[in-house]
C-alpha atoms as a PDB file:
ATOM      1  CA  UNK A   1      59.490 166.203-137.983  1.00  0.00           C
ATOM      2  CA  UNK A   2      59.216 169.026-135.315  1.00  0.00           C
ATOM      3  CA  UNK A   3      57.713 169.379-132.164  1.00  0.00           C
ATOM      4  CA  UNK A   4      54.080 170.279-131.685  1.00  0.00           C
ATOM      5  CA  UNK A   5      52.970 171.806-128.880  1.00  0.00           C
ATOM      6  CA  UNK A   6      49.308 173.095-127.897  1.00  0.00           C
ATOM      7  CA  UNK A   7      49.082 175.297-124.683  1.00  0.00           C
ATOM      8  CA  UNK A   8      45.026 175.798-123.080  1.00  0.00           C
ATOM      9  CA  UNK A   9      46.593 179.543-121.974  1.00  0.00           C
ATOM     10  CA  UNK A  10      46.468 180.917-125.196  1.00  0.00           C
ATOM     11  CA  UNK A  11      42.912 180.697-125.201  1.00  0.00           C
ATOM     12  CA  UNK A  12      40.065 182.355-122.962  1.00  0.00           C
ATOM     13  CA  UNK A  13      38.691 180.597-120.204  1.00  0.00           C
ATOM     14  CA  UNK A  14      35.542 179.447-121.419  1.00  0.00           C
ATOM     15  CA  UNK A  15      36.875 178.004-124.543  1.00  0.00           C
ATOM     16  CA  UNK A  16      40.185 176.182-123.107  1.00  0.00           C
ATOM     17  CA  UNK A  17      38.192 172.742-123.011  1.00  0.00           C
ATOM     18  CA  UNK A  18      37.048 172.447-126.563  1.00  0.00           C
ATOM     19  CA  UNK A  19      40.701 174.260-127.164  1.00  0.00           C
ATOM     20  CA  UNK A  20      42.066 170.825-125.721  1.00  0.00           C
ATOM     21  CA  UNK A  21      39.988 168.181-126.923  1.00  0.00           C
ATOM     22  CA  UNK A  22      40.151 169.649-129.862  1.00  0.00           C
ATOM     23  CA  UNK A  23      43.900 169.033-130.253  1.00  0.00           C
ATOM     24  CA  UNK A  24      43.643 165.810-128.289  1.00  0.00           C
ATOM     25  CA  UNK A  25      41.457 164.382-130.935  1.00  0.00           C
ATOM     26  CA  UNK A  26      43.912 165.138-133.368  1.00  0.00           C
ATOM     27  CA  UNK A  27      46.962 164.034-131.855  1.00  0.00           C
ATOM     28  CA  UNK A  28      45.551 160.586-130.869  1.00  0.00           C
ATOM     29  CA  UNK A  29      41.892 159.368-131.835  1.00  0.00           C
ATOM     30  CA  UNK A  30      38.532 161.152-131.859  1.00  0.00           C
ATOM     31  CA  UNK A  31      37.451 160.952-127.591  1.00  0.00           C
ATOM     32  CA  UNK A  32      35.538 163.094-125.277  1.00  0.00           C
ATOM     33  CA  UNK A  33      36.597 165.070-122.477  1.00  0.00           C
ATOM     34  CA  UNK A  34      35.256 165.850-119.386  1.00  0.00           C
ATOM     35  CA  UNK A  35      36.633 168.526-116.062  1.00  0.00           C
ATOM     36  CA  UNK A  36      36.480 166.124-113.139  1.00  0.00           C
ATOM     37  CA  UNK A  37      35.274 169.644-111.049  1.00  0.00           C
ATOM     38  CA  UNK A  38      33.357 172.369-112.705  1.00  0.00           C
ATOM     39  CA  UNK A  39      34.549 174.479-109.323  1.00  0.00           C
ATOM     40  CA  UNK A  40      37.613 175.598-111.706  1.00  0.00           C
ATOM     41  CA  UNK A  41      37.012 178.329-114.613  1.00  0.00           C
ATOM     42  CA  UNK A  42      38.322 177.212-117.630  1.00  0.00           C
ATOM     43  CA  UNK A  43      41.068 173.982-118.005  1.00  0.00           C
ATOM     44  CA  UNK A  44      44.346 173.545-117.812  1.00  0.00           C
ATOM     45  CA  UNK A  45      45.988 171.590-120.339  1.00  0.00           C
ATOM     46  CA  UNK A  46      49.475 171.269-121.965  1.00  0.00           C
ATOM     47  CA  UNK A  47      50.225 168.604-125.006  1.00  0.00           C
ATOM     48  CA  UNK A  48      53.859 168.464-126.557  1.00  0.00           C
ATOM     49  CA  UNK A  49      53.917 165.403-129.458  1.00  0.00           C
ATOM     50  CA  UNK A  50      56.707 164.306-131.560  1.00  0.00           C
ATOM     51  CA  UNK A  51      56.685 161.583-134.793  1.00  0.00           C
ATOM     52  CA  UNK A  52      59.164 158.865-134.385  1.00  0.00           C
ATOM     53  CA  UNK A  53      58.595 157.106-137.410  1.00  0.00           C
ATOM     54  CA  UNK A  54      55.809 155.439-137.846  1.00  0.00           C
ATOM     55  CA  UNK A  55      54.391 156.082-134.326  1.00  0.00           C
ATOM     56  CA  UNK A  56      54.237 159.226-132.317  1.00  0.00           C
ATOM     57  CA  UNK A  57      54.851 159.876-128.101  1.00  0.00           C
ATOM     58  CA  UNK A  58      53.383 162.736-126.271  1.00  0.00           C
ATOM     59  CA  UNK A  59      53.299 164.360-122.915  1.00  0.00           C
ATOM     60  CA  UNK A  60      49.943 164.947-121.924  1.00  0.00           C
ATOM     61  CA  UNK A  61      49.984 167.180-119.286  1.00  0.00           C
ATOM     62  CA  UNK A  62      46.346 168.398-117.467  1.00  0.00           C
ATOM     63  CA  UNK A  63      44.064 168.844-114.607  1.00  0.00           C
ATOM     64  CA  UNK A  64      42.275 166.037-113.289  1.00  0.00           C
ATOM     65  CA  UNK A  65      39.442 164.951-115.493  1.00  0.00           C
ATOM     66  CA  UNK A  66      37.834 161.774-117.464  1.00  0.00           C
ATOM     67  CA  UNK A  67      38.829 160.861-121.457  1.00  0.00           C
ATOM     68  CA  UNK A  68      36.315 158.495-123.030  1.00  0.00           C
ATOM     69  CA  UNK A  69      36.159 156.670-126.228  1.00  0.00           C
ATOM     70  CA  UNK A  70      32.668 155.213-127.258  1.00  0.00           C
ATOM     71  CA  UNK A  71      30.829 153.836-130.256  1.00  0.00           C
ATOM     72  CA  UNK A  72      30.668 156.922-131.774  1.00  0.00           C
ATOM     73  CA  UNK A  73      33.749 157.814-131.784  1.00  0.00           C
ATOM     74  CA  UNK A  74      34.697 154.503-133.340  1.00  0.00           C
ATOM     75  CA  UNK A  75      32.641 154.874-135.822  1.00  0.00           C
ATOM     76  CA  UNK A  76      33.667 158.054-137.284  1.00  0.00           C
ATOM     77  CA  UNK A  77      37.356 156.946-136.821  1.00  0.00           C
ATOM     78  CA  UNK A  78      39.412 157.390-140.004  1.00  0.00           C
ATOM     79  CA  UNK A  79      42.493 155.301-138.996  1.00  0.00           C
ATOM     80  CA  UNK A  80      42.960 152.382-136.307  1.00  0.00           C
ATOM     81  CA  UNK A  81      45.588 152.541-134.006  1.00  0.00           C
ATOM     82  CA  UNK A  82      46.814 151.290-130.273  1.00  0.00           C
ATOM     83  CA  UNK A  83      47.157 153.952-127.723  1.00  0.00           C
ATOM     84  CA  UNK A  84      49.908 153.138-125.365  1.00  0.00           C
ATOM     85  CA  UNK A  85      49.504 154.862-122.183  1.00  0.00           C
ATOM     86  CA  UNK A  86      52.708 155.414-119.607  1.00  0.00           C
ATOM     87  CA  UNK A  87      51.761 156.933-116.331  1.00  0.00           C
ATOM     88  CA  UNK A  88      54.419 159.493-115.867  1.00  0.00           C
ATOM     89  CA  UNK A  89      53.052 161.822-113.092  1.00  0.00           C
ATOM     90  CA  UNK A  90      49.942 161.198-110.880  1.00  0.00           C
ATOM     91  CA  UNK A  91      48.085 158.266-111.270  1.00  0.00           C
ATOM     92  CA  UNK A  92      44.712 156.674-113.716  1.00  0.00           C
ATOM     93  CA  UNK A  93      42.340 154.512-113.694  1.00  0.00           C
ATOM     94  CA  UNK A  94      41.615 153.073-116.818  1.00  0.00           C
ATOM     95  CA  UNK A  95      38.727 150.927-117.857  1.00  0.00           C
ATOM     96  CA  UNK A  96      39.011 148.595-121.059  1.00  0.00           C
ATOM     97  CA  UNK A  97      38.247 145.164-122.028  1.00  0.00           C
ATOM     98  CA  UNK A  98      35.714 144.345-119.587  1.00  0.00           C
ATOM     99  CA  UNK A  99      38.689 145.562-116.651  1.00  0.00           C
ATOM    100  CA  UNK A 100      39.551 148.005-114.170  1.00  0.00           C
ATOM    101  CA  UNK A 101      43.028 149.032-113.783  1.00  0.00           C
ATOM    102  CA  UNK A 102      45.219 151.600-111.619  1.00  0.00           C
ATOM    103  CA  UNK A 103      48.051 153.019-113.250  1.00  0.00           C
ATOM    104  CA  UNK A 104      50.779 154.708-110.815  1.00  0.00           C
ATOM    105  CA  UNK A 105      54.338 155.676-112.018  1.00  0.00           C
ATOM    106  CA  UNK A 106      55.952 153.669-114.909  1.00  0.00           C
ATOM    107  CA  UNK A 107      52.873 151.237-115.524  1.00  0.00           C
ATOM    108  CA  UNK A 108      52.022 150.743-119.134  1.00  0.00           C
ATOM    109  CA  UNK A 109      48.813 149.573-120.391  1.00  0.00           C
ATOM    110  CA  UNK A 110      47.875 149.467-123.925  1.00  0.00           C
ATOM    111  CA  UNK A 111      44.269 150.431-125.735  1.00  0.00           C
ATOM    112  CA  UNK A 112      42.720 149.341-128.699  1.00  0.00           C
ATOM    113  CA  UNK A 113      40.809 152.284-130.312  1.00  0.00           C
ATOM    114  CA  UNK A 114      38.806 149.631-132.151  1.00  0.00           C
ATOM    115  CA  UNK A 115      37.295 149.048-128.710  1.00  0.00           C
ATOM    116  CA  UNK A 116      35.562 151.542-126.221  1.00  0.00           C
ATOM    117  CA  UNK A 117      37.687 152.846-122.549  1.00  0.00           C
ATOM    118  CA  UNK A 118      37.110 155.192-120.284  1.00  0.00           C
ATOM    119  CA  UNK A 119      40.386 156.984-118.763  1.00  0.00           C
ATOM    120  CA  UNK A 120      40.286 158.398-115.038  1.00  0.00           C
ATOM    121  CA  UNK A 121      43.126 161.208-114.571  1.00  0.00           C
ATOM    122  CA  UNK A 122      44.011 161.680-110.748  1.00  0.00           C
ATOM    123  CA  UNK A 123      46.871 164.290-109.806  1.00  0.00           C
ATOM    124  CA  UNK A 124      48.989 164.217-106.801  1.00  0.00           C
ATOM    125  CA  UNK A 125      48.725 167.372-104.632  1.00  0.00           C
ATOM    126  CA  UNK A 126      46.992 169.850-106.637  1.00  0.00           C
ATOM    127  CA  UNK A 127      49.697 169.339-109.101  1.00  0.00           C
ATOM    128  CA  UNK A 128      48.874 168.307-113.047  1.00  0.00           C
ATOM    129  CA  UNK A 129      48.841 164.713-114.146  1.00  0.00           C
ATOM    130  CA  UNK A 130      50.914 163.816-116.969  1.00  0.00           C
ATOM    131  CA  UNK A 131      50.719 160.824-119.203  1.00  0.00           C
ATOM    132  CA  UNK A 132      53.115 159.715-122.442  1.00  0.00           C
ATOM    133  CA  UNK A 133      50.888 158.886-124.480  1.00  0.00           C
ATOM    134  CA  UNK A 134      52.367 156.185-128.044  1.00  0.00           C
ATOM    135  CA  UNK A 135      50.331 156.235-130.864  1.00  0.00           C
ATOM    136  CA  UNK A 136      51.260 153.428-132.868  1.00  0.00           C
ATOM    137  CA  UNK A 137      48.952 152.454-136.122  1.00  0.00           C
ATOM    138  CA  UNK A 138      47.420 148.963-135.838  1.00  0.00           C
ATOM    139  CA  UNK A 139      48.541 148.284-139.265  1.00  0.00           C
ATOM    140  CA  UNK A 140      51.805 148.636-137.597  1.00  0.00           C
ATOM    141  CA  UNK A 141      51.666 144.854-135.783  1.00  0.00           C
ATOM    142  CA  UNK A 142      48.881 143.287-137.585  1.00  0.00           C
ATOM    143  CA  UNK A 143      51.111 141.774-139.825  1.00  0.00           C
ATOM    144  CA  UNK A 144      53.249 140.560-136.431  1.00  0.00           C
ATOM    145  CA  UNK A 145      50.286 139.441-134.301  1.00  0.00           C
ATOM    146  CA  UNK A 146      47.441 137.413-135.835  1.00  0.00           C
ATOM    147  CA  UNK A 147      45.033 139.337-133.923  1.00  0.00           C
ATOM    148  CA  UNK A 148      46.301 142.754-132.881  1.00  0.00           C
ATOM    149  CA  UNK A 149      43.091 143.174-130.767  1.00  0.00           C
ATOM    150  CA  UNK A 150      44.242 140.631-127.986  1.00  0.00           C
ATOM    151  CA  UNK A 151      46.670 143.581-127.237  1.00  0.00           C
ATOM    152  CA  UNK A 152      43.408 145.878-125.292  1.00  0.00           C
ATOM    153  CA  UNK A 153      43.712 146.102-121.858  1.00  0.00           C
ATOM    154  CA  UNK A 154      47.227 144.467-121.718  1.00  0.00           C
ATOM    155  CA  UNK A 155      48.784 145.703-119.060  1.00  0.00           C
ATOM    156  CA  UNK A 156      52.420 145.679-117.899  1.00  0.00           C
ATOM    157  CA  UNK A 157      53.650 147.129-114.227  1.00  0.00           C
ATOM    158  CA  UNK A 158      56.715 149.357-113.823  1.00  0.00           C
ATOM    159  CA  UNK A 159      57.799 147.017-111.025  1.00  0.00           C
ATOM    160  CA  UNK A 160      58.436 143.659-113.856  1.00  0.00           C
ATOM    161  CA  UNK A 161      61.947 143.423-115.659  1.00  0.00           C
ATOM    162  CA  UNK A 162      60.490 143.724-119.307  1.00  0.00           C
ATOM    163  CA  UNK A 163      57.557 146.775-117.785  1.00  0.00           C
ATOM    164  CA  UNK A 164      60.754 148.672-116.490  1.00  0.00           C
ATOM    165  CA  UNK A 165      62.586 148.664-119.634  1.00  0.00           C
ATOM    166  CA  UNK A 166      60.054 149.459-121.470  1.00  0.00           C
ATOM    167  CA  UNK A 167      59.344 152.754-119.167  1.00  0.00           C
ATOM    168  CA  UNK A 168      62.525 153.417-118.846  1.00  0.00           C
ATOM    169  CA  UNK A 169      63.277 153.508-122.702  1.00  0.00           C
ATOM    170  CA  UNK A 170      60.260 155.549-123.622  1.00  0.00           C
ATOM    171  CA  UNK A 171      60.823 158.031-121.138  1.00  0.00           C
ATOM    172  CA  UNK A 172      64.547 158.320-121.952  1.00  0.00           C
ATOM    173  CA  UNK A 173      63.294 158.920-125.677  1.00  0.00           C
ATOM    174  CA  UNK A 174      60.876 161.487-124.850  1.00  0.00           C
ATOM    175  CA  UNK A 175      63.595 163.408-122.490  1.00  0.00           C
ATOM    176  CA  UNK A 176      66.247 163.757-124.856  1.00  0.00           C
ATOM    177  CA  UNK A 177      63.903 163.957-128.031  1.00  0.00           C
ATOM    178  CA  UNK A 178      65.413 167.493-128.640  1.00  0.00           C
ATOM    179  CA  UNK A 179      68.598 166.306-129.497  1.00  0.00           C
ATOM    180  CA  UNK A 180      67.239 163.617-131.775  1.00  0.00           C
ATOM    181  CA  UNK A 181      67.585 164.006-135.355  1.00  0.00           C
ATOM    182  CA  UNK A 182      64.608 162.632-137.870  1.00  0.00           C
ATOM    183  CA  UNK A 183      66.776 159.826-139.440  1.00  0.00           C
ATOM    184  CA  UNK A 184      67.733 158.281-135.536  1.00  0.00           C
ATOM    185  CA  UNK A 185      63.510 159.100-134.277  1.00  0.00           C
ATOM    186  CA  UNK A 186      62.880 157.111-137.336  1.00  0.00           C
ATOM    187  CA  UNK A 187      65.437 154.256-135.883  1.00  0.00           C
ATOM    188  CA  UNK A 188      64.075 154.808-132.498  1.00  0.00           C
ATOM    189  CA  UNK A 189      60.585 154.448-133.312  1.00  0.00           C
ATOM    190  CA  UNK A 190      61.245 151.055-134.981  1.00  0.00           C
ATOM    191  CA  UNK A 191      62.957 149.766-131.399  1.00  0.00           C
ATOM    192  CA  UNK A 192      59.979 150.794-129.453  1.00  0.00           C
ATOM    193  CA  UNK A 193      57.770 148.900-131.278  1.00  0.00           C
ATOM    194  CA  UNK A 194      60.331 146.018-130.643  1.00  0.00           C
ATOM    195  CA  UNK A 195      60.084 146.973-127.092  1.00  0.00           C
ATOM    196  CA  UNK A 196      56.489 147.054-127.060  1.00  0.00           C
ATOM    197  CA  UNK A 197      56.256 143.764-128.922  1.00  0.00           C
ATOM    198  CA  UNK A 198      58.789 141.898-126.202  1.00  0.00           C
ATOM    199  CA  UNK A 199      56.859 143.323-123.576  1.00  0.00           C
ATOM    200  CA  UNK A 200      53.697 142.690-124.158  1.00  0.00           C
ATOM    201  CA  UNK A 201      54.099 139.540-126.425  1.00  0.00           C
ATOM    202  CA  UNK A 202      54.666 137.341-123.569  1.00  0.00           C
ATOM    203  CA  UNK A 203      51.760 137.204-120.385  1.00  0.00           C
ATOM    204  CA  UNK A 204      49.643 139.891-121.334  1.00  0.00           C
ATOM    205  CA  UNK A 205      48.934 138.361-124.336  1.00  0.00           C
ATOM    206  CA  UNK A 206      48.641 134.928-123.138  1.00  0.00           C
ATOM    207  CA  UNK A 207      46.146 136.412-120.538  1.00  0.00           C
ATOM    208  CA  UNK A 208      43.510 136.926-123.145  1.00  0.00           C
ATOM    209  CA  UNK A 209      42.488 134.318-125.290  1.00  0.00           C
ATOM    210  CA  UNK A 210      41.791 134.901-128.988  1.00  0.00           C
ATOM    211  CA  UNK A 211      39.072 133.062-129.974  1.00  0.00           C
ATOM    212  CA  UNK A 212      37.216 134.354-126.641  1.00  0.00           C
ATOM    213  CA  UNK A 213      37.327 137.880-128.166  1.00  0.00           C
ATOM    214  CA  UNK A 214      36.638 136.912-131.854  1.00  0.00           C
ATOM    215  CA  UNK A 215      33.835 135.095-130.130  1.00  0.00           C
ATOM    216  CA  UNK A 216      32.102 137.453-127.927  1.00  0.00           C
ATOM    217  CA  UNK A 217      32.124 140.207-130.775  1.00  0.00           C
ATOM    218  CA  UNK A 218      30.689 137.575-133.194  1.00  0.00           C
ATOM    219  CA  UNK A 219      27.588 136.748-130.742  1.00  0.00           C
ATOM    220  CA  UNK A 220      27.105 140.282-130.399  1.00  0.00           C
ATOM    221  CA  UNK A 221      27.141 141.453-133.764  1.00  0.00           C
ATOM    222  CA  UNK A 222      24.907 138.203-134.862  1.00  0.00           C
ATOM    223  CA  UNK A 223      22.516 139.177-131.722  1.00  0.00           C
ATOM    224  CA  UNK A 224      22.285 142.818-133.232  1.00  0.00           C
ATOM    225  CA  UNK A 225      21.422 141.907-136.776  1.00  0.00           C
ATOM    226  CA  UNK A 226      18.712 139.427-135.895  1.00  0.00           C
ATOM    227  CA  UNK A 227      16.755 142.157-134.083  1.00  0.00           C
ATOM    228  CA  UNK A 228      17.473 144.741-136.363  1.00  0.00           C
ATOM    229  CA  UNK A 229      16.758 142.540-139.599  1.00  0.00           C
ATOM    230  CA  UNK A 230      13.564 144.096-140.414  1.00  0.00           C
ATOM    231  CA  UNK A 231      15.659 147.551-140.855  1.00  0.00           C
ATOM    232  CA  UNK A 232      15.683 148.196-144.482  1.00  0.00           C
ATOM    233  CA  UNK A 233      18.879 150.372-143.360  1.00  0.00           C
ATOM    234  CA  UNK A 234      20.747 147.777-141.299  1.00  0.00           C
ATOM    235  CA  UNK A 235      24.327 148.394-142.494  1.00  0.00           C
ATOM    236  CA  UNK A 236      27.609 146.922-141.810  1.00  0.00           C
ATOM    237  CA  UNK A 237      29.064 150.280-140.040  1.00  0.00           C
ATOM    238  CA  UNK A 238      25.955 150.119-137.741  1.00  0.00           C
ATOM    239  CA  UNK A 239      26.990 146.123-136.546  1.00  0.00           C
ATOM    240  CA  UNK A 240      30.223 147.366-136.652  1.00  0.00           C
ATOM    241  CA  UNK A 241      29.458 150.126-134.062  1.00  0.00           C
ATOM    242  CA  UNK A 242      26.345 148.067-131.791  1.00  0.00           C
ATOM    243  CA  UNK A 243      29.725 145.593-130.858  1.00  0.00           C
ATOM    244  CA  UNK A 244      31.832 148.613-130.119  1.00  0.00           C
ATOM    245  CA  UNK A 245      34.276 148.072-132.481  1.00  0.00           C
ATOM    246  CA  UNK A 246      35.135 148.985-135.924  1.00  0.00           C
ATOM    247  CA  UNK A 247      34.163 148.008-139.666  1.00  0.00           C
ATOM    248  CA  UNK A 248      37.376 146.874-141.031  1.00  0.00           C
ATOM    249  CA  UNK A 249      37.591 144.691-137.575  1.00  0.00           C
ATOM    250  CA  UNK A 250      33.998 143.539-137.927  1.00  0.00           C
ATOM    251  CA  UNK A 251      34.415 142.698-141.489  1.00  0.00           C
ATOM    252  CA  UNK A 252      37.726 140.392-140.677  1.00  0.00           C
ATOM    253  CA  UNK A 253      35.710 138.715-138.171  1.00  0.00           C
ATOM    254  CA  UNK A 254      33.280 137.814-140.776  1.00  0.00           C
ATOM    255  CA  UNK A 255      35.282 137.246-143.466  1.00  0.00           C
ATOM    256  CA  UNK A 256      36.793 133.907-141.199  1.00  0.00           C
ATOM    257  CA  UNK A 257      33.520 133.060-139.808  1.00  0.00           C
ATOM    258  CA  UNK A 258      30.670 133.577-142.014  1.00  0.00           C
ATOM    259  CA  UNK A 259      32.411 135.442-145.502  1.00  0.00           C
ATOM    260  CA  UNK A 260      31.025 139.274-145.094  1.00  0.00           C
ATOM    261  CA  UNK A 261      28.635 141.246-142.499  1.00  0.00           C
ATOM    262  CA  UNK A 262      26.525 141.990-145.682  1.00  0.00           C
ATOM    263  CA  UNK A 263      26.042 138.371-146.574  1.00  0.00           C
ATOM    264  CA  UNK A 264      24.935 137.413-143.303  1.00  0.00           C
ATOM    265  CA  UNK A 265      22.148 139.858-142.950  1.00  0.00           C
ATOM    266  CA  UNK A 266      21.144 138.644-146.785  1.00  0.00           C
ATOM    267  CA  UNK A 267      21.002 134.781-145.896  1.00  0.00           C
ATOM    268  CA  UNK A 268      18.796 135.820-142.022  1.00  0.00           C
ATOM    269  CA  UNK A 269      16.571 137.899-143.951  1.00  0.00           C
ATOM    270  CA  UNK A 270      16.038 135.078-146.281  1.00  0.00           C
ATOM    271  CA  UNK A 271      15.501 132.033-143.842  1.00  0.00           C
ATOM    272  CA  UNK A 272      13.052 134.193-141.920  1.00  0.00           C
ATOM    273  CA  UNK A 273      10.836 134.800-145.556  1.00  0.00           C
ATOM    274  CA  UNK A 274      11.616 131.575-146.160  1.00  0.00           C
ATOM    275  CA  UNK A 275       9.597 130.558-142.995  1.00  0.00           C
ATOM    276  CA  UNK A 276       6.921 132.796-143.065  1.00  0.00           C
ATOM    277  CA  UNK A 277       5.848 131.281-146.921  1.00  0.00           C
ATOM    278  CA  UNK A 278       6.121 128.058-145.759  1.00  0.00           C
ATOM    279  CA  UNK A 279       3.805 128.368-143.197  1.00  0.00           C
ATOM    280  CA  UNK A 280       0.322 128.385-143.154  1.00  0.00           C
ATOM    281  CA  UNK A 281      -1.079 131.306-140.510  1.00  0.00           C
ATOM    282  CA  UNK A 282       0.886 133.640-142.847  1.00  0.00           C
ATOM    283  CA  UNK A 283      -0.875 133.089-146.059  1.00  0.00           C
ATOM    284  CA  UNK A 284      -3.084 135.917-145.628  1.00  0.00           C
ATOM    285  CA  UNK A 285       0.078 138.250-146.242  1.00  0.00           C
ATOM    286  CA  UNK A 286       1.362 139.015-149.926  1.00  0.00           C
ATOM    287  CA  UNK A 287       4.699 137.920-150.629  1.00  0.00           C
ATOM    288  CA  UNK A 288       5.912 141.635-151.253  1.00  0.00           C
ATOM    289  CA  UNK A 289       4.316 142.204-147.100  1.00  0.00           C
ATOM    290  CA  UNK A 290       6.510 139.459-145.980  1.00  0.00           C
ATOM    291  CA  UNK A 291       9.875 140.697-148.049  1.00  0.00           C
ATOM    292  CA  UNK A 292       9.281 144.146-146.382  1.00  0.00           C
ATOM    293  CA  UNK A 293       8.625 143.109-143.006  1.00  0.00           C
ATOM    294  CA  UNK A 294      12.230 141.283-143.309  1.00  0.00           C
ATOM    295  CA  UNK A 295      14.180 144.273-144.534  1.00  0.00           C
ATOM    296  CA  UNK A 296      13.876 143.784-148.300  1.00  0.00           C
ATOM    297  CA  UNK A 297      13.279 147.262-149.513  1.00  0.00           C
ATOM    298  CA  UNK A 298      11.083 145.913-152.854  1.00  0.00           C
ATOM    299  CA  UNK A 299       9.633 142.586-154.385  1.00  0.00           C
ATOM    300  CA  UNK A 300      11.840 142.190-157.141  1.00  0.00           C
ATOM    301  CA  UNK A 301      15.000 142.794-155.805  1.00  0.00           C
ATOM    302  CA  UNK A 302      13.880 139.970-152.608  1.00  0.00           C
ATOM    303  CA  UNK A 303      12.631 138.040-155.722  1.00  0.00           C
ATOM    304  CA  UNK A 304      16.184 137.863-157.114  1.00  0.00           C
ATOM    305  CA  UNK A 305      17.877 136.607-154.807  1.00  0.00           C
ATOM    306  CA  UNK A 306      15.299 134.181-153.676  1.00  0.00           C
ATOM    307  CA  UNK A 307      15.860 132.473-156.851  1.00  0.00           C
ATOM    308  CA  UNK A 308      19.267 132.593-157.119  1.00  0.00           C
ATOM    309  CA  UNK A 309      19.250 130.836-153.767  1.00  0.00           C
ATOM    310  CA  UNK A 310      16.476 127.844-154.342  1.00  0.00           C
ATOM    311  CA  UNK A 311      16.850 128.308-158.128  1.00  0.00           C
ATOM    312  CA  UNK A 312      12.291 128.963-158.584  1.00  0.00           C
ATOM    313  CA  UNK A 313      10.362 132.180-157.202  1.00  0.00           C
ATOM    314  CA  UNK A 314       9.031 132.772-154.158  1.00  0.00           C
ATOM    315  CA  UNK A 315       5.753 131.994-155.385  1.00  0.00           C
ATOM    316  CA  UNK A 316       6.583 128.638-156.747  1.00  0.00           C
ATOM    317  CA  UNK A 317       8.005 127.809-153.248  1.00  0.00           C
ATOM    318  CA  UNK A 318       4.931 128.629-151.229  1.00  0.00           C
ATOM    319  CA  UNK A 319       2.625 127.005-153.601  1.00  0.00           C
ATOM    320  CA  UNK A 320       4.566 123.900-154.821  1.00  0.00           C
ATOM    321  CA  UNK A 321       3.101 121.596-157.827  1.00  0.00           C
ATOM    322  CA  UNK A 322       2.077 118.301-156.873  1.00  0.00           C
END
């Protein structure tokens, strides 16, 4: 595969920032972008990107600004991948996973677009800040790390053994990709994700416990639902996207813990109508007012699944035979 390259100078002034985003969104993930000073007309922005494989690496070369990845974006993501960002020139801050951390030259640290960041680009001396940027689909290591999403926010400095090789190698890559033919990219591709694996398979990932995450987006997404239960719309993508993270991940998290996101909203919705008929202050209300006020959008279907639950009808449970 060839080179691609997008240049902000072939573009007016006024339209050089949406120029860029535009074609950072499509070389990486849907994000937002931001001038760090409106003092400057127009932005500055050069992005070269070549496939090695399965993955991509591109030189990301700008102005100072801020990139930001939020719910939104998530949500409207079409494919899941790890961003792996190598500070090449100037230096970053980069905020993921509930951390703050400085980049300077060589440092690697890895985010999960599943998950939301915000990205800080500083240059040195009025010069432009350039990042390598891998895209590597999460697909990619699933099936090599039980849970990928232990990877955001790992973070490995230039100055370590297994950080400096890792640097090293990329750059080396990305330097003398001109000379690389598609079948050896294809090769190299597969060794950086070796690379990445070595590197980061060892503290980083030790540093962040599994369960913790699984856990924390669990109690968020169960916190969500039960305030949002008596939304007839509540939906798995909107869960998905109140945790920051997206539906395929919220569904696996589910599927281990409590079987799907939809099922779990069904059996909430239930125990709360369940309460209300067996209670007394709410006999004044029809059973069809109590089904709606719990999200059911009509009596029969909430009458369904009522009795396929306590196998009699919702009327036969509030008013029992002696």
């Amino acid at each position: 595969m060839g080179e691609r390259i997008f240049d902000t100078s072939v573009v007016p002034a006024q339209a050089q920032l949406e120029y860029w985003a535009d074609h950072v969104c499509k070389a990486f993930t849907n994000l937002q972008i931001r001038k760090a000073s409106h003092d400057i007309e127009g932005f500055t922005g050069k992005l070269a990107q070549r496939d090695f494989g399965p993955i991509s690496i591109a030189s990301a070369l700008a102005q100072e600004s801020e990139v930001q990845l939020t719910r939104r974006e998530i949500s409207e993501a079409t494919e899941e991948v790890l961003l792996l960002h190598l500070q090449y020139k100037g230096r970053s801050t980069l905020y993921h996973n509930g951390a703050d951390t400085i980049l300077s030259a060589g440092d690697i640290e890895i985010c999960d677009c599943t998950q939301p960041y915000r990205l800080n680009l500083f240059s040195n001396h009025r010069a432009l800040h350039e990042m390598l940027v891998v895209r590597i689909p999460l697909a990619l290591l699933s099936s090599r790390i039980p849970n990928v999403h232990v990877l955001a926010g790992a973070f490995v400095s230039a100055k370590s053994d297994l950080g400096n090789l890792l640097s090293r190698f990329i750059v080396n890559v990305w330097e003398g990709r001109h000379g690389i033919k598609d079948e050896a990219a294809m090769q190299l591709g597969k060794q950086i994700v070796d690379l990445v694996m070595l590197a980061f398979n060892n503290d980083a990932i030790k540093e962040i416990p599994e369960s913790s995450i699984r856990t924390g987006h669990l109690i968020r997404m169960k916190r969500f639902i039960d305030a949002h239960l008596s939304d007839a719309s509540l939906a798995p993508a909107t869960v998905a996207a109140a945790a920051c993270i997206s539906p395929r991940y919220a569904h696996q998290l589910f599927a281990t813990e409590e079987g799907t996101i939809s099922g779990y909203i069904m059996a909430c919705r239930l125990l709360r109508c369940e309460e209300m008929l067996a209670a007394p202050q709410y006999s004044n209300l029809t059973i069809s007012e109590i089904a709606h006020m719990w999200g059911f959008k009509d009596a029969s279907h909430f009458g369904h699944v009522f009795r396929r639950k306590h196998g009699m009808s919702p009327s036969a449970f509030r008013n029992p035979r002696p």
